[in-house]
PDB file of N, CA and C in Angstrom:
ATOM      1  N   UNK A   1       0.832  -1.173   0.000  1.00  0.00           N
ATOM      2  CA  UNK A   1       0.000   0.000   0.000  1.00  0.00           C
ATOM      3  C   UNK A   1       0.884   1.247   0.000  1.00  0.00           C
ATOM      4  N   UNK A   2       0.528   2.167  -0.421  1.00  0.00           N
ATOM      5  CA  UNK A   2       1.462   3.358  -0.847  1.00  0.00           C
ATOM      6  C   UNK A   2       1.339   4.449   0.555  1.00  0.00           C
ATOM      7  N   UNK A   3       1.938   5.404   0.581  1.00  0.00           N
ATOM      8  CA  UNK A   3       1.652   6.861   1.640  1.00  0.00           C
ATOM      9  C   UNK A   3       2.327   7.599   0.773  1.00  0.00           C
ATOM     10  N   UNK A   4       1.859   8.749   1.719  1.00  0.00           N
ATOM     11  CA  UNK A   4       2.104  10.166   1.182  1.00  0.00           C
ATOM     12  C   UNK A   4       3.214  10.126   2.537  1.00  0.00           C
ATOM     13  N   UNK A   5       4.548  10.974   1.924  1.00  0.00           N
ATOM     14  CA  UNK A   5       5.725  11.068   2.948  1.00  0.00           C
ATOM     15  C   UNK A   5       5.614  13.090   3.008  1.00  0.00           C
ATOM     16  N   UNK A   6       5.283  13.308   3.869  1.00  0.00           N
ATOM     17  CA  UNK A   6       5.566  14.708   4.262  1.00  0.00           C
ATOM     18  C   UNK A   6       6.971  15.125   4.720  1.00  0.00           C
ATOM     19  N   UNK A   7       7.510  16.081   3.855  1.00  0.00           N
ATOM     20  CA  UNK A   7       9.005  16.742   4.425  1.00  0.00           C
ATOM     21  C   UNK A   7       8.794  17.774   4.507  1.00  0.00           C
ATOM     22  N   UNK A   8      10.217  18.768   5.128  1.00  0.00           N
ATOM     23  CA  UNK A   8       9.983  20.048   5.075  1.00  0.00           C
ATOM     24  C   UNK A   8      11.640  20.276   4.107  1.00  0.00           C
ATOM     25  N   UNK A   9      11.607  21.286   2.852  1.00  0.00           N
ATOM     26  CA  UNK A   9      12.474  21.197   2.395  1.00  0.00           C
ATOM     27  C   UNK A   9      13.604  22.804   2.891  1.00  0.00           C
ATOM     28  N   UNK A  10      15.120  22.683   2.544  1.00  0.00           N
ATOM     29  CA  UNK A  10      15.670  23.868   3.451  1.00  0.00           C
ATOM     30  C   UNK A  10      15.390  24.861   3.419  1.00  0.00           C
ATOM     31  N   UNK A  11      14.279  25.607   2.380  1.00  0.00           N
ATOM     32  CA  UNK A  11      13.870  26.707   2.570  1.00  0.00           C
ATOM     33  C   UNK A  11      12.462  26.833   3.760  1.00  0.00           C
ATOM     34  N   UNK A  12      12.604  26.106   4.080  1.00  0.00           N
ATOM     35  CA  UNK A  12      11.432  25.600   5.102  1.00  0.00           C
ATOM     36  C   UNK A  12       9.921  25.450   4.627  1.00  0.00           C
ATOM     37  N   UNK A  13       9.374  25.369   3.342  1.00  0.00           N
ATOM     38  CA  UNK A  13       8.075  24.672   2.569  1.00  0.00           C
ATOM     39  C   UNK A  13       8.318  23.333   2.723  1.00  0.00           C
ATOM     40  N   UNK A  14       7.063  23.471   2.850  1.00  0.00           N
ATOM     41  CA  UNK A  14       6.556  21.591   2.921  1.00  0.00           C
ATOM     42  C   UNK A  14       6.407  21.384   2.073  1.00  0.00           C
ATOM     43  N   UNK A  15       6.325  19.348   1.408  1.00  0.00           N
ATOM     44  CA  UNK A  15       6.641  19.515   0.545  1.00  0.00           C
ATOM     45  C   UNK A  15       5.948  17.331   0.345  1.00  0.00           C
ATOM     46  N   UNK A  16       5.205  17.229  -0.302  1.00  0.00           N
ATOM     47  CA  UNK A  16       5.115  15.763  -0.078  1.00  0.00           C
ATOM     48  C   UNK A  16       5.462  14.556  -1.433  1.00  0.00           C
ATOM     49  N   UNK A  17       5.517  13.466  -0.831  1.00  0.00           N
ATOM     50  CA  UNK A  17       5.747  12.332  -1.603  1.00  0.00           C
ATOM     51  C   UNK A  17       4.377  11.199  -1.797  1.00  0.00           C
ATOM     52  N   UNK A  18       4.404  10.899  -3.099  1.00  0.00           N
ATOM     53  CA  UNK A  18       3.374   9.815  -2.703  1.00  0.00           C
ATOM     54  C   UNK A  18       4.426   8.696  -3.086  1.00  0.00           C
ATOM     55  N   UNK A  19       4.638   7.830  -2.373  1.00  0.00           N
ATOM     56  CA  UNK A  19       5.436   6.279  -2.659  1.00  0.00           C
ATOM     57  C   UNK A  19       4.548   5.285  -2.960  1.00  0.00           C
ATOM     58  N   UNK A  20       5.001   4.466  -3.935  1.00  0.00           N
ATOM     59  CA  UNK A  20       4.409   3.061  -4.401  1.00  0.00           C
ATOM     60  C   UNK A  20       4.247   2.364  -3.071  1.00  0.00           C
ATOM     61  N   UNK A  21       3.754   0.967  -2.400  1.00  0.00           N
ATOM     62  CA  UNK A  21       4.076  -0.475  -1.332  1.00  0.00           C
ATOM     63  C   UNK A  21       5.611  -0.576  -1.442  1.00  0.00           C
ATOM     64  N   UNK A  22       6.276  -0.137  -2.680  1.00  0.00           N
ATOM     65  CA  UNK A  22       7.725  -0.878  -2.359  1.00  0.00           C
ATOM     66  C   UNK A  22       8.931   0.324  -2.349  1.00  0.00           C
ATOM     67  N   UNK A  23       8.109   1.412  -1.799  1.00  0.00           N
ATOM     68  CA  UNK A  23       8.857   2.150  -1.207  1.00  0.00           C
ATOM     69  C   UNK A  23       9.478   3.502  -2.712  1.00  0.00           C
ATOM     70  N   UNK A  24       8.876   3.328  -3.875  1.00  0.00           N
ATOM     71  CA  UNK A  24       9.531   4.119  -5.280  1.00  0.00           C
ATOM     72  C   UNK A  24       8.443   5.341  -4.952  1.00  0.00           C
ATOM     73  N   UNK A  25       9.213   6.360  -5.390  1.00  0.00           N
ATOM     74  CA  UNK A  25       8.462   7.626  -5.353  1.00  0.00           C
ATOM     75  C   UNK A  25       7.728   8.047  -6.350  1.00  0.00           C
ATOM     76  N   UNK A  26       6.882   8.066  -6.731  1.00  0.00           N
ATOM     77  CA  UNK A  26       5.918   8.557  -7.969  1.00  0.00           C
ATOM     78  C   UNK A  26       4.995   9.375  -8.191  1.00  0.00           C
ATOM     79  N   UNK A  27       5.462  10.001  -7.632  1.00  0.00           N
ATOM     80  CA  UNK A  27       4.581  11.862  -7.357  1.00  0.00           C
ATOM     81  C   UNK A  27       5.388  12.284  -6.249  1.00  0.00           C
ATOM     82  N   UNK A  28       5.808  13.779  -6.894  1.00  0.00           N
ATOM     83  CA  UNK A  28       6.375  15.066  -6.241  1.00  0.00           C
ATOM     84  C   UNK A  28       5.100  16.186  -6.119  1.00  0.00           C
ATOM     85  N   UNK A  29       5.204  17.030  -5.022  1.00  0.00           N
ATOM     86  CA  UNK A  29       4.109  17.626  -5.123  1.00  0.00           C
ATOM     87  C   UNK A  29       5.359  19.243  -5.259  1.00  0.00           C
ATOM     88  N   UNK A  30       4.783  20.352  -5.410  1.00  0.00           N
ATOM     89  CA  UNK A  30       5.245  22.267  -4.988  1.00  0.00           C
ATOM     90  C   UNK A  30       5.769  22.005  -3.824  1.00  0.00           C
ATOM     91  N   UNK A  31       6.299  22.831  -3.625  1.00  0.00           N
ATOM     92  CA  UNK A  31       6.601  23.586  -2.195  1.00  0.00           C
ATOM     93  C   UNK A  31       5.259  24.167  -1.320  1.00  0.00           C
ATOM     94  N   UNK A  32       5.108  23.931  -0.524  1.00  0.00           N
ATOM     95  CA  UNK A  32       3.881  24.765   0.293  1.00  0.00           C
ATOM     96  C   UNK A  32       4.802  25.626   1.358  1.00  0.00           C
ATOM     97  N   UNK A  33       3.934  26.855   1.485  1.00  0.00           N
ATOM     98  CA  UNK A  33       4.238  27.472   2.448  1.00  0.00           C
ATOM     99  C   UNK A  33       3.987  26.901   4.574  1.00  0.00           C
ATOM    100  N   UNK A  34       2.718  26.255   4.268  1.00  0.00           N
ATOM    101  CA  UNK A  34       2.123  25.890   5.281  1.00  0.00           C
ATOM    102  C   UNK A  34       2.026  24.146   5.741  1.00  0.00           C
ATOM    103  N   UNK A  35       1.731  24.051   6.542  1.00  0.00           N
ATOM    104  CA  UNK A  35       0.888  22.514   6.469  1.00  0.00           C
ATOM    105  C   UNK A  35      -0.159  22.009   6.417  1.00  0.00           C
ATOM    106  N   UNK A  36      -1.085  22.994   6.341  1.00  0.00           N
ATOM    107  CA  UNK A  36      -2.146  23.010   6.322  1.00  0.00           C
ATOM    108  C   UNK A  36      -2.222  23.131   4.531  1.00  0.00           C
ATOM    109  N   UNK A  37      -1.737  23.406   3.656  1.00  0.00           N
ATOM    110  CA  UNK A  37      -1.907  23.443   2.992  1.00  0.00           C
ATOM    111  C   UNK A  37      -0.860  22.025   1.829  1.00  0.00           C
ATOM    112  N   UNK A  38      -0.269  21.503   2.470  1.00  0.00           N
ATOM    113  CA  UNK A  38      -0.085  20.604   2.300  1.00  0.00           C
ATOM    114  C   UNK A  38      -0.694  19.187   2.440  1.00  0.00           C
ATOM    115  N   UNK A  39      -1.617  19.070   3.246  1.00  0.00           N
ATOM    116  CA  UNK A  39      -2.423  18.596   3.219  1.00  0.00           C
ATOM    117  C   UNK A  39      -3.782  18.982   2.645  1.00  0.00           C
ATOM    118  N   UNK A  40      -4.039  19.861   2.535  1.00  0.00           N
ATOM    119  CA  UNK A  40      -4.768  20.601   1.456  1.00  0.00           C
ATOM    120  C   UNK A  40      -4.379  19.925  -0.006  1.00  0.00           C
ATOM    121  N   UNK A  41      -3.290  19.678  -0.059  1.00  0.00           N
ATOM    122  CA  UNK A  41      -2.332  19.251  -1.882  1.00  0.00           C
ATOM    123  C   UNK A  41      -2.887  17.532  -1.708  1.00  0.00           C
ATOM    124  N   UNK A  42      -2.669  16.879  -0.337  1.00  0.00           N
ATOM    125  CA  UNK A  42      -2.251  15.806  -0.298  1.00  0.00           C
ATOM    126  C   UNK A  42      -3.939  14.959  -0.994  1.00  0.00           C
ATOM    127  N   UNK A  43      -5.063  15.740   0.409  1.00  0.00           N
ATOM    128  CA  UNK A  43      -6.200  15.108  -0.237  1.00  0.00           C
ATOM    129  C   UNK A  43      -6.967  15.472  -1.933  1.00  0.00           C
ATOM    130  N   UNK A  44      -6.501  16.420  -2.495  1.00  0.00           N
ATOM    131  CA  UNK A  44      -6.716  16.971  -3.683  1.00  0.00           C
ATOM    132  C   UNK A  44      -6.326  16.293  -5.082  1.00  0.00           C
ATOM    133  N   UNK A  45      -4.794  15.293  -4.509  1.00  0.00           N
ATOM    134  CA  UNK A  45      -4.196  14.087  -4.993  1.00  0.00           C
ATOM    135  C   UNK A  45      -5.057  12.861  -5.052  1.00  0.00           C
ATOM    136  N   UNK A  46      -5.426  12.959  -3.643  1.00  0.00           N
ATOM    137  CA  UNK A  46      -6.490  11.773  -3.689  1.00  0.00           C
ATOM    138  C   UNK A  46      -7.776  11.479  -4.456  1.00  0.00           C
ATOM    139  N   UNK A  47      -8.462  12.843  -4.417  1.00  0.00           N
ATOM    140  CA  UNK A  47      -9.459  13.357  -4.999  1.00  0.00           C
ATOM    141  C   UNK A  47      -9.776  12.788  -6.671  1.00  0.00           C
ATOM    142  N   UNK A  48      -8.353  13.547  -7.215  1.00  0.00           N
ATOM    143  CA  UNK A  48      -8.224  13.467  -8.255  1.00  0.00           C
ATOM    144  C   UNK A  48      -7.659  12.323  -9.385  1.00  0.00           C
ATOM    145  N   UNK A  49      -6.491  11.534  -8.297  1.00  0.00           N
ATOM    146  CA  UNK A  49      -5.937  10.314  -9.079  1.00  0.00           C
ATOM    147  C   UNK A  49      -6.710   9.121  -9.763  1.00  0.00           C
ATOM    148  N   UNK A  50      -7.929   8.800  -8.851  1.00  0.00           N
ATOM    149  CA  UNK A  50      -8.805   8.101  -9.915  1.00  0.00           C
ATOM    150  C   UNK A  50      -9.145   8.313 -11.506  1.00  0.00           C
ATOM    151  N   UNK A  51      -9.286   9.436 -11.730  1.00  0.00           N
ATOM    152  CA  UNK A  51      -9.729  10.476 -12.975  1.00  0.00           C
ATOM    153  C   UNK A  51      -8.583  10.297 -14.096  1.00  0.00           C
ATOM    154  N   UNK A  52      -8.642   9.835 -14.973  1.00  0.00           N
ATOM    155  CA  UNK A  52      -7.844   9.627 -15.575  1.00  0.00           C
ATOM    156  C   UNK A  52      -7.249  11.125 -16.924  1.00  0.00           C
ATOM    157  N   UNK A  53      -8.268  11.649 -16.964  1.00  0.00           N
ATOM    158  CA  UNK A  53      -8.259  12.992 -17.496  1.00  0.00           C
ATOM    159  C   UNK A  53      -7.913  14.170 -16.723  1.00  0.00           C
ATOM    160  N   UNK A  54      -7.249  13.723 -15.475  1.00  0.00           N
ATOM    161  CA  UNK A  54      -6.747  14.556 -14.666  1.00  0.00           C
ATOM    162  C   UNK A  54      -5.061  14.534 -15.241  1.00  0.00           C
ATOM    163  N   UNK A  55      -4.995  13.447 -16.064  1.00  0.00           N
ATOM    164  CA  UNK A  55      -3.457  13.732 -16.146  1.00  0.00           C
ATOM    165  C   UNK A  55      -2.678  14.205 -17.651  1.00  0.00           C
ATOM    166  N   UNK A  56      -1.345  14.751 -17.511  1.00  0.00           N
ATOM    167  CA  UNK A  56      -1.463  15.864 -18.370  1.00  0.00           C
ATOM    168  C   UNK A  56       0.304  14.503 -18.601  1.00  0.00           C
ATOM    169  N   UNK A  57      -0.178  14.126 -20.148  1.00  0.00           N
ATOM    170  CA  UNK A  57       1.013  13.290 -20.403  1.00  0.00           C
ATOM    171  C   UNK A  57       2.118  14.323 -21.073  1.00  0.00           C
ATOM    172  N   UNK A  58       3.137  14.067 -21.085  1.00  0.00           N
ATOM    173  CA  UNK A  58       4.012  14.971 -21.416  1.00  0.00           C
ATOM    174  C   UNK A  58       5.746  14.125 -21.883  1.00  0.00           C
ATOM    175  N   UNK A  59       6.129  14.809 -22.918  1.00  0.00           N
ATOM    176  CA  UNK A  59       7.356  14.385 -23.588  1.00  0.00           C
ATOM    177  C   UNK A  59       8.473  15.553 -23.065  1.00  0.00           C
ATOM    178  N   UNK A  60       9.479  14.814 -22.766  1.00  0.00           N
ATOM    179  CA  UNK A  60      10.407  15.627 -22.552  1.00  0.00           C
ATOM    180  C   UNK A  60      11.251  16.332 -24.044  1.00  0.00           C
ATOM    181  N   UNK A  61      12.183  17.457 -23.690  1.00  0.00           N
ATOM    182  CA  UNK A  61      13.163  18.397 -25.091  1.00  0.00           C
ATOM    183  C   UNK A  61      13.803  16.857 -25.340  1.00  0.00           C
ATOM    184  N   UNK A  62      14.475  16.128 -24.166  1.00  0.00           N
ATOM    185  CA  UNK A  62      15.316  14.881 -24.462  1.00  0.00           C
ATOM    186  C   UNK A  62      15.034  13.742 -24.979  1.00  0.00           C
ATOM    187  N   UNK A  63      13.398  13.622 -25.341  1.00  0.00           N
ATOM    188  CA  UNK A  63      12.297  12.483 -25.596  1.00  0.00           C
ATOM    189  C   UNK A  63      12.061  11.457 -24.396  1.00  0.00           C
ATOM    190  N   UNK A  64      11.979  12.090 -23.381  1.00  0.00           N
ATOM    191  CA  UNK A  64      11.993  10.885 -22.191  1.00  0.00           C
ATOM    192  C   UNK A  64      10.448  11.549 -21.378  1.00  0.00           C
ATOM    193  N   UNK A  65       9.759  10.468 -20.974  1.00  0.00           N
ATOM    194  CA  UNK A  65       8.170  11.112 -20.648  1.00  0.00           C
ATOM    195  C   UNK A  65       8.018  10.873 -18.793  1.00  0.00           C
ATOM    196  N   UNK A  66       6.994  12.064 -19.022  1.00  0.00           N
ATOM    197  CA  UNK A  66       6.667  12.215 -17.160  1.00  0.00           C
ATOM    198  C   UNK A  66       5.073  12.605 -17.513  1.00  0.00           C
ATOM    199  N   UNK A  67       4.347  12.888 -16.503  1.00  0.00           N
ATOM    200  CA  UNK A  67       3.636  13.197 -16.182  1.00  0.00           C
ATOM    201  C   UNK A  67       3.149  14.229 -15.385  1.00  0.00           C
ATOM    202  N   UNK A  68       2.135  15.322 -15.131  1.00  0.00           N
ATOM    203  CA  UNK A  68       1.586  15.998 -14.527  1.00  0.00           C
ATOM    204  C   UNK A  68      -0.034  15.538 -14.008  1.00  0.00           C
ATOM    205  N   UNK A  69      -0.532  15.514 -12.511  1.00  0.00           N
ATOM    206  CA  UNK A  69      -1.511  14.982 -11.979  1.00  0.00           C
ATOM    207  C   UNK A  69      -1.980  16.457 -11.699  1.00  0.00           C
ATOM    208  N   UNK A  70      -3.059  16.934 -12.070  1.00  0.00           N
ATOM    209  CA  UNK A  70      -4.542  18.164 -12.301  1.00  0.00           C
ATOM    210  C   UNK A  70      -5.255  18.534 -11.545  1.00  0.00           C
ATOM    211  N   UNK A  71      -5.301  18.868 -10.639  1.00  0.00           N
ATOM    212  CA  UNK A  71      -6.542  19.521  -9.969  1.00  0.00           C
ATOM    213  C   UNK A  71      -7.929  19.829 -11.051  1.00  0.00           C
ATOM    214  N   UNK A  72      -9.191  20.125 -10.715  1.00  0.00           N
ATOM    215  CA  UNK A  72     -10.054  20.522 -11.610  1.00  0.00           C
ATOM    216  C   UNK A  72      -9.946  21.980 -12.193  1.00  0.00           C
ATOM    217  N   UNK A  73      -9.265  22.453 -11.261  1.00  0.00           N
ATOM    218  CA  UNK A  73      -9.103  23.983 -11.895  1.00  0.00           C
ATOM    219  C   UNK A  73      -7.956  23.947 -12.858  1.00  0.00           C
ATOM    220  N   UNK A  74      -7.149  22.748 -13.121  1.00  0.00           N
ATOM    221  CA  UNK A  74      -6.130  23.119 -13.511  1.00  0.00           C
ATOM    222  C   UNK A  74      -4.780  23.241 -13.179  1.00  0.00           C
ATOM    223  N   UNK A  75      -5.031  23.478 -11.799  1.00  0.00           N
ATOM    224  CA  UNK A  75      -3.593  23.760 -11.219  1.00  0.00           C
ATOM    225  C   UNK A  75      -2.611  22.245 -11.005  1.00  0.00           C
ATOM    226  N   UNK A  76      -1.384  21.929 -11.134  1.00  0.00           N
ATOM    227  CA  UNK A  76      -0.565  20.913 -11.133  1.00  0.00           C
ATOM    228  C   UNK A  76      -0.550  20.903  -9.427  1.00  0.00           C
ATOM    229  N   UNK A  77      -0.641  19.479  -9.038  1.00  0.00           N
ATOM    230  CA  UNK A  77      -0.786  19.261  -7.825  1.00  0.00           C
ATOM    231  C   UNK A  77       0.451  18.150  -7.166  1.00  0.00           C
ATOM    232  N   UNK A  78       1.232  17.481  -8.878  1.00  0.00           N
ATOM    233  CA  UNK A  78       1.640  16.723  -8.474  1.00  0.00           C
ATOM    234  C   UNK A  78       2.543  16.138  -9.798  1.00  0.00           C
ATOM    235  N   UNK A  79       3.762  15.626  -9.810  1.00  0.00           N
ATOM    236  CA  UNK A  79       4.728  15.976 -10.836  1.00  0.00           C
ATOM    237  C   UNK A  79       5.507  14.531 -10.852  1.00  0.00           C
ATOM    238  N   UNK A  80       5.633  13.590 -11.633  1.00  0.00           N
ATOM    239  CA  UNK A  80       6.160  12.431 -11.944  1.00  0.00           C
ATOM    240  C   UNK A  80       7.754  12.132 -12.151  1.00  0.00           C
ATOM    241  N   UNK A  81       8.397  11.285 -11.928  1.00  0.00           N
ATOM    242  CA  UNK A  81       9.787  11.755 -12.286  1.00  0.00           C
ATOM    243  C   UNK A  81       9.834  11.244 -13.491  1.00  0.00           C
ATOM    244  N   UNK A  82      11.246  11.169 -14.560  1.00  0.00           N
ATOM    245  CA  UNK A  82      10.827  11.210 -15.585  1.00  0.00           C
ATOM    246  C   UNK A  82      11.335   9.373 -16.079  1.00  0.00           C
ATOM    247  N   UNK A  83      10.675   9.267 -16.943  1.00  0.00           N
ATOM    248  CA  UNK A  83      10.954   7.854 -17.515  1.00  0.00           C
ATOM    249  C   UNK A  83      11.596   7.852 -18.835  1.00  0.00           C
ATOM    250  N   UNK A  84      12.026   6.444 -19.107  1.00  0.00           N
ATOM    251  CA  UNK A  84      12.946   6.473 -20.254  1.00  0.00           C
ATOM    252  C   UNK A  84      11.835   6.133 -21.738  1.00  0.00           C
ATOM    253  N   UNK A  85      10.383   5.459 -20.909  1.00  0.00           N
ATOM    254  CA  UNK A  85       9.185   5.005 -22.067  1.00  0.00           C
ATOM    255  C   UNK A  85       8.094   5.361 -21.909  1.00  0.00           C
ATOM    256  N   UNK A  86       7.167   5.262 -22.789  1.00  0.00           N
ATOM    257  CA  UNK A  86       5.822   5.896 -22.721  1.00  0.00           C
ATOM    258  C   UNK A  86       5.092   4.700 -21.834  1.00  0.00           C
ATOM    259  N   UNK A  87       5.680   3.327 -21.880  1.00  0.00           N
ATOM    260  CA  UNK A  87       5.194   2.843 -20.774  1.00  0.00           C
ATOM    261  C   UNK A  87       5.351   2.757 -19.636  1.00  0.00           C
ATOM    262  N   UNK A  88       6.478   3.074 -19.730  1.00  0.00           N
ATOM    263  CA  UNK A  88       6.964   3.514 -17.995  1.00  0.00           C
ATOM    264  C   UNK A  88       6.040   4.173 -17.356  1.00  0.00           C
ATOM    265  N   UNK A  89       5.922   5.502 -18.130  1.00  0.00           N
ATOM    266  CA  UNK A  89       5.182   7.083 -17.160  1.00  0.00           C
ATOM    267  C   UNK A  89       3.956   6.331 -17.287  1.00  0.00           C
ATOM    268  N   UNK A  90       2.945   5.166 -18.479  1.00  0.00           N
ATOM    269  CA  UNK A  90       1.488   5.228 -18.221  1.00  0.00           C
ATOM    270  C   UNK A  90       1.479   4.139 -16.737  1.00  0.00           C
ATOM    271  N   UNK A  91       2.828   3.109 -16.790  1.00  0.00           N
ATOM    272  CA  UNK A  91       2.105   2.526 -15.350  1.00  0.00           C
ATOM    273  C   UNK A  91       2.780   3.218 -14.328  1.00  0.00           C
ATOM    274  N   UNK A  92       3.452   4.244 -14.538  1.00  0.00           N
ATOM    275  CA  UNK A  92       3.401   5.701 -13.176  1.00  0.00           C
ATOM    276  C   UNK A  92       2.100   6.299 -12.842  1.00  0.00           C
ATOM    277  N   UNK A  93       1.550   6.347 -14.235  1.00  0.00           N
ATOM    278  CA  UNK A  93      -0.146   6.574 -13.561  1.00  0.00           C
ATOM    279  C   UNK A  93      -0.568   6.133 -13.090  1.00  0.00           C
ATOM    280  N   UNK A  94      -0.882   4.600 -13.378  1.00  0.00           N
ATOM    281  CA  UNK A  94      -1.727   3.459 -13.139  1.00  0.00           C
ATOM    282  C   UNK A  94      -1.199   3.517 -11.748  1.00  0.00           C
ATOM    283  N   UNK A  95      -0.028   3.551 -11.048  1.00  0.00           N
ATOM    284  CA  UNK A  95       0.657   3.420  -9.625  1.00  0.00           C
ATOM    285  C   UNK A  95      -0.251   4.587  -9.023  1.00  0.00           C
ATOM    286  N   UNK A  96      -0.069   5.323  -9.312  1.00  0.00           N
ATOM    287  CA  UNK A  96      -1.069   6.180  -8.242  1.00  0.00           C
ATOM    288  C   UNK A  96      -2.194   6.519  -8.888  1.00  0.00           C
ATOM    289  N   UNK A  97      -2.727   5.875 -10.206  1.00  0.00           N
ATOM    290  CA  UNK A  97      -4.242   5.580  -9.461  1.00  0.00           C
ATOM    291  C   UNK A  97      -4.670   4.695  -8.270  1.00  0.00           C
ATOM    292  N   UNK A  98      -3.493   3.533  -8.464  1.00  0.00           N
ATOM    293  CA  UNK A  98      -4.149   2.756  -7.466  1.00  0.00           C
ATOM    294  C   UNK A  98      -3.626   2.788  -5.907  1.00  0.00           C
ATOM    295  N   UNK A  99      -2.427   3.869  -5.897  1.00  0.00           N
ATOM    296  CA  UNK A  99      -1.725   3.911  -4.350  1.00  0.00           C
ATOM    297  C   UNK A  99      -2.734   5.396  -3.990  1.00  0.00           C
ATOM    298  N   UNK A 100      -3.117   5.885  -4.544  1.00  0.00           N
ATOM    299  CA  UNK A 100      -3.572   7.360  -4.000  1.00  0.00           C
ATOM    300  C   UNK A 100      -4.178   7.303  -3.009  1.00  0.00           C
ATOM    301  N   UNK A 101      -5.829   6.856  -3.937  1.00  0.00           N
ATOM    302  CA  UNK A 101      -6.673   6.917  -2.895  1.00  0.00           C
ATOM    303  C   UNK A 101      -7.330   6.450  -1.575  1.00  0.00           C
ATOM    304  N   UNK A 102      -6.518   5.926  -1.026  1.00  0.00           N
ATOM    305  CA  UNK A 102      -6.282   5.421   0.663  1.00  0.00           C
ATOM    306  C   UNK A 102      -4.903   5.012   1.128  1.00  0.00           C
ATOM    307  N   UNK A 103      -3.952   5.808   0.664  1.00  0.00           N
ATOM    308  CA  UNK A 103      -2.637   5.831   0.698  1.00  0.00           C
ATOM    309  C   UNK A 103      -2.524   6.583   2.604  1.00  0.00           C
ATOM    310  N   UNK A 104      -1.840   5.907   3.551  1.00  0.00           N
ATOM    311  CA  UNK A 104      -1.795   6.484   4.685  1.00  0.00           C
ATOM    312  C   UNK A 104      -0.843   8.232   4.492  1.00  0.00           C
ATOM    313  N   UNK A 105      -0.700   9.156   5.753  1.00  0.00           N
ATOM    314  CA  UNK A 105      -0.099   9.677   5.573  1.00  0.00           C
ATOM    315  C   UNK A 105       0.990  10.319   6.686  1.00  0.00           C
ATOM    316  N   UNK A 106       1.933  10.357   6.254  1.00  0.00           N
ATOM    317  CA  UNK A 106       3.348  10.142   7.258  1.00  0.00           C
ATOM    318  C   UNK A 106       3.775  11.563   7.534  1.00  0.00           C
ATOM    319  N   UNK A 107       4.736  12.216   8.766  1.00  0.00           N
ATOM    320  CA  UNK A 107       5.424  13.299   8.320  1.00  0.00           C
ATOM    321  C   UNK A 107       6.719  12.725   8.983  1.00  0.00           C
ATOM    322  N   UNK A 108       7.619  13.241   8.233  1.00  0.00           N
ATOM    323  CA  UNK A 108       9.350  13.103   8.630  1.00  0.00           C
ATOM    324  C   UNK A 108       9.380  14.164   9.449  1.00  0.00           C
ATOM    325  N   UNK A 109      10.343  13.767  10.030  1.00  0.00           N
ATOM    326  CA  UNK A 109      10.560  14.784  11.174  1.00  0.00           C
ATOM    327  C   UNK A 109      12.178  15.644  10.449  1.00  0.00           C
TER     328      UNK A 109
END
């Protein structure tokens, strides 16, 4: 089963992870100012990862593909790292469609 890993990064924004069961990271979220608003990002992830038109496929200048996960307004909530195939990044989706939505959630200290 997947979680969301909460950090705080050195400029001091929070900042979260969603991890696969085997521990791979597959969603980066912004910087937040708050924590409250990081969790604000976290359930909005959840919200949305089912939706498959929430996600914004994308080719890299280098030809290597990632992904962007959508809010309804639009706004990027959540950022893929990048892969070497177009199948890679689609079962990066498929991973957090299916780790999202009841993914526990952690904070690092």
């Amino acid at each position: 089963m997947g979680k969301f890993v909460i950090s705080t990064r050195k400029n001091g924004e929070y900042q979260f992870q969603l991890k696969a069961g085997n521990g791979q990271v597959i969603l980066v979220s912004e910087g937040y100012t708050s924590m409250s608003s990081c969790e604000n990002g976290i359930e909005s992830v959840k919200k949305n990862a089912p939706n498959d038109d929430r996600y914004e496929r994308r080719t890299t200048e280098s030809g290597k593909f990632r992904f962007n996960l959508k809010a309804g307004n639009g706004q990027v909530i959540g950022t893929s790292e990048t892969y070497e195939s177009e199948s890679g990044r689609d079962n990066g989706i498929e991973s957090v469609k299916k780790n999202a939505p009841d993914a526990e959630v952690v904070t690092e200290a």
